[in-house]
C-alpha atoms as a PDB file:
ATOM      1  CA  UNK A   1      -7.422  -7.620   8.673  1.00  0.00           C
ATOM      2  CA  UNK A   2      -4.853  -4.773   8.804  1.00  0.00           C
ATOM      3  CA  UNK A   3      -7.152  -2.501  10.637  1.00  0.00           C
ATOM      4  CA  UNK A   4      -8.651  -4.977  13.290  1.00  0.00           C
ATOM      5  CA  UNK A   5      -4.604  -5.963  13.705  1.00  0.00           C
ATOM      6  CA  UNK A   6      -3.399  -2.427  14.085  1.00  0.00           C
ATOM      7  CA  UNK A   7      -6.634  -1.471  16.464  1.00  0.00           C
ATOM      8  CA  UNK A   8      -5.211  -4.622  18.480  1.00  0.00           C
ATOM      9  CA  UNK A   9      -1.772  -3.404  18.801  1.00  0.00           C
ATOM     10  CA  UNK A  10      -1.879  -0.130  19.587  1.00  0.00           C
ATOM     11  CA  UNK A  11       2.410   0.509  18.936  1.00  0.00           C
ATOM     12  CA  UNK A  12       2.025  -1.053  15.574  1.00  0.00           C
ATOM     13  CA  UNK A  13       2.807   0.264  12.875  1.00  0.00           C
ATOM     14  CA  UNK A  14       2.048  -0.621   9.166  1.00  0.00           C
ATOM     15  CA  UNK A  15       4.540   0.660   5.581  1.00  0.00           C
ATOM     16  CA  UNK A  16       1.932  -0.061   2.648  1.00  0.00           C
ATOM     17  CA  UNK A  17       4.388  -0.610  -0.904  1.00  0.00           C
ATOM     18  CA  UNK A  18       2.159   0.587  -3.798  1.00  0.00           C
ATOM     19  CA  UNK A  19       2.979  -1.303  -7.131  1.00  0.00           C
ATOM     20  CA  UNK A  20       1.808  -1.414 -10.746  1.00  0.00           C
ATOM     21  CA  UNK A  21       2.157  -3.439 -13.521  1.00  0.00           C
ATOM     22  CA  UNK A  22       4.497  -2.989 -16.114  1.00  0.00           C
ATOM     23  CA  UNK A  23       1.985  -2.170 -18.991  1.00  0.00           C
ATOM     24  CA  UNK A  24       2.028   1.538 -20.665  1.00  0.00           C
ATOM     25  CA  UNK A  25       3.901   4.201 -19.641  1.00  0.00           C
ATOM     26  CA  UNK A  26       6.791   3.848 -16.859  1.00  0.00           C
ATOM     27  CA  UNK A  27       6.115   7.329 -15.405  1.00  0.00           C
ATOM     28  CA  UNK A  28       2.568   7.348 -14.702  1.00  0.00           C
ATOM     29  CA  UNK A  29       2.943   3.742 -14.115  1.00  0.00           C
ATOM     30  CA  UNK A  30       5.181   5.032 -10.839  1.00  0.00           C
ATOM     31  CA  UNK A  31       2.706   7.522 -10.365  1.00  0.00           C
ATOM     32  CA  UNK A  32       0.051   5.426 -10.014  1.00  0.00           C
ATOM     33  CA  UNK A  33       1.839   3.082  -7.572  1.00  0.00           C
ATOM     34  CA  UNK A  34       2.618   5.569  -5.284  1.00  0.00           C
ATOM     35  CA  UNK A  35      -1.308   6.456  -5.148  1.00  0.00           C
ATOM     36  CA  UNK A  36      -2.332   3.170  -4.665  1.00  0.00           C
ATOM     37  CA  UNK A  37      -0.323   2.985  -1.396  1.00  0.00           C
ATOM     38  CA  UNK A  38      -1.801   6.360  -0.705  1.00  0.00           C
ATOM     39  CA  UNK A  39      -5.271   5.009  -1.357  1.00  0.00           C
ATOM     40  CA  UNK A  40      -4.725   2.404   1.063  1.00  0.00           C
ATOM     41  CA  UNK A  41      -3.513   4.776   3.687  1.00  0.00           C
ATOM     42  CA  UNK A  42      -6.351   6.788   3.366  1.00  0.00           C
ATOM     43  CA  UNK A  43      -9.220   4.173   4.250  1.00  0.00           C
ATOM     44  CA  UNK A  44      -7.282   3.044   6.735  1.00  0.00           C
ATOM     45  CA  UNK A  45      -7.825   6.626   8.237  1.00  0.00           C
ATOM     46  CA  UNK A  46     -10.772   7.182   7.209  1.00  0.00           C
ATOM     47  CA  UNK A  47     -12.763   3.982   6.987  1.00  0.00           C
ATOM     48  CA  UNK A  48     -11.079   2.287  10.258  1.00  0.00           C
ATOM     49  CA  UNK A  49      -9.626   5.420  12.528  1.00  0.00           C
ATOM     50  CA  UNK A  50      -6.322   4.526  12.157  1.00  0.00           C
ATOM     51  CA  UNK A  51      -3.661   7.135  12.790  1.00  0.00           C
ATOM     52  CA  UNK A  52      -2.076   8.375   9.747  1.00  0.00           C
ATOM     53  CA  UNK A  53       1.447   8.907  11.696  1.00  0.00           C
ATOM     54  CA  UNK A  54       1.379   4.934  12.249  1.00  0.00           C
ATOM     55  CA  UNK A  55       1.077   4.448   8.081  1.00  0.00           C
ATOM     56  CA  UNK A  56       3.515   4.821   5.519  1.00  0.00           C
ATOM     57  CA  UNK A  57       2.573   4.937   2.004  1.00  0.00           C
ATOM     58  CA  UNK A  58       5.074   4.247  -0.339  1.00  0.00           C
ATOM     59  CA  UNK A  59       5.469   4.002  -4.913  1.00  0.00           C
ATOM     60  CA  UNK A  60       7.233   1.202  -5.203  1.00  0.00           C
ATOM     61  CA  UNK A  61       6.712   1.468  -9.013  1.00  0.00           C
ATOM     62  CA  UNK A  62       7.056  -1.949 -11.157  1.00  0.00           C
ATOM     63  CA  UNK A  63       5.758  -5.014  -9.271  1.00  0.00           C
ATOM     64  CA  UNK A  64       7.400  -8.310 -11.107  1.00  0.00           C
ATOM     65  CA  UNK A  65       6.122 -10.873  -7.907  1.00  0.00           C
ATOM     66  CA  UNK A  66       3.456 -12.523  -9.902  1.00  0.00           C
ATOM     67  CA  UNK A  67       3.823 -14.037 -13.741  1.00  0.00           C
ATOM     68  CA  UNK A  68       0.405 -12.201 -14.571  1.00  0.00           C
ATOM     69  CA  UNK A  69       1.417  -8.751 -15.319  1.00  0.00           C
ATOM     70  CA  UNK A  70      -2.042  -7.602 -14.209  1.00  0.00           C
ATOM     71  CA  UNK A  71      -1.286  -8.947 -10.660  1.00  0.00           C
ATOM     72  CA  UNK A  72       1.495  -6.835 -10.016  1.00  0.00           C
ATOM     73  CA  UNK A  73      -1.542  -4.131  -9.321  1.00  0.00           C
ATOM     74  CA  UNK A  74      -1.202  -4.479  -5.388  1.00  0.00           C
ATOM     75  CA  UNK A  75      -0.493  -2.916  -2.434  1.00  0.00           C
ATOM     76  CA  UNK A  76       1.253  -4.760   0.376  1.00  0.00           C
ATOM     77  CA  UNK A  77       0.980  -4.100   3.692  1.00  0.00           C
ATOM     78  CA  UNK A  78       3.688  -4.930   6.225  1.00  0.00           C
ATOM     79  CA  UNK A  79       3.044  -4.517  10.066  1.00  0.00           C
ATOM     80  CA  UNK A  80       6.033  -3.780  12.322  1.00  0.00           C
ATOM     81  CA  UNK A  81       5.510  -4.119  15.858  1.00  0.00           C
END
């Protein structure tokens, strides 16, 4: 839905926040949230020919939005226009 949105609206612009979950250790736990936004970024790129200067891919380290710890494994994606 991203993709088909930002080949739609060609000035768009999407930030992707990378979280993880709070089990095991914090630093690779920040490490791994920062490549899950990356991971995102990439198929956008890749999969759907989106620009990579219209992405930003950003750790956001610890997700605590959901109750189930294993839920906090997301990316969001946030389109600016």
């Amino acid at each position: 839905m991203v993709a088909d949105y930002l080949k739609n609206h060609k000035d768009s612009k999407v930030v992707v926040k990378g979280y993880a979950s709070p089990d095991g250790n914090l630093e690779f736990n920040k490490k791994l949230a920062a490549a899950r936004a990356e991971s995102v970024k990439t198929m956008l790129v890749k999969k759907y020919g989106i620009k990579a200067d219209r992405i930003t891919a950003q750790g956001e380290g610890i997700g605590d939005m959901f109750t189930e710890n294993s839920w906090n494994r997301v990316s969001i994606c946030t389109l600016e226009d």
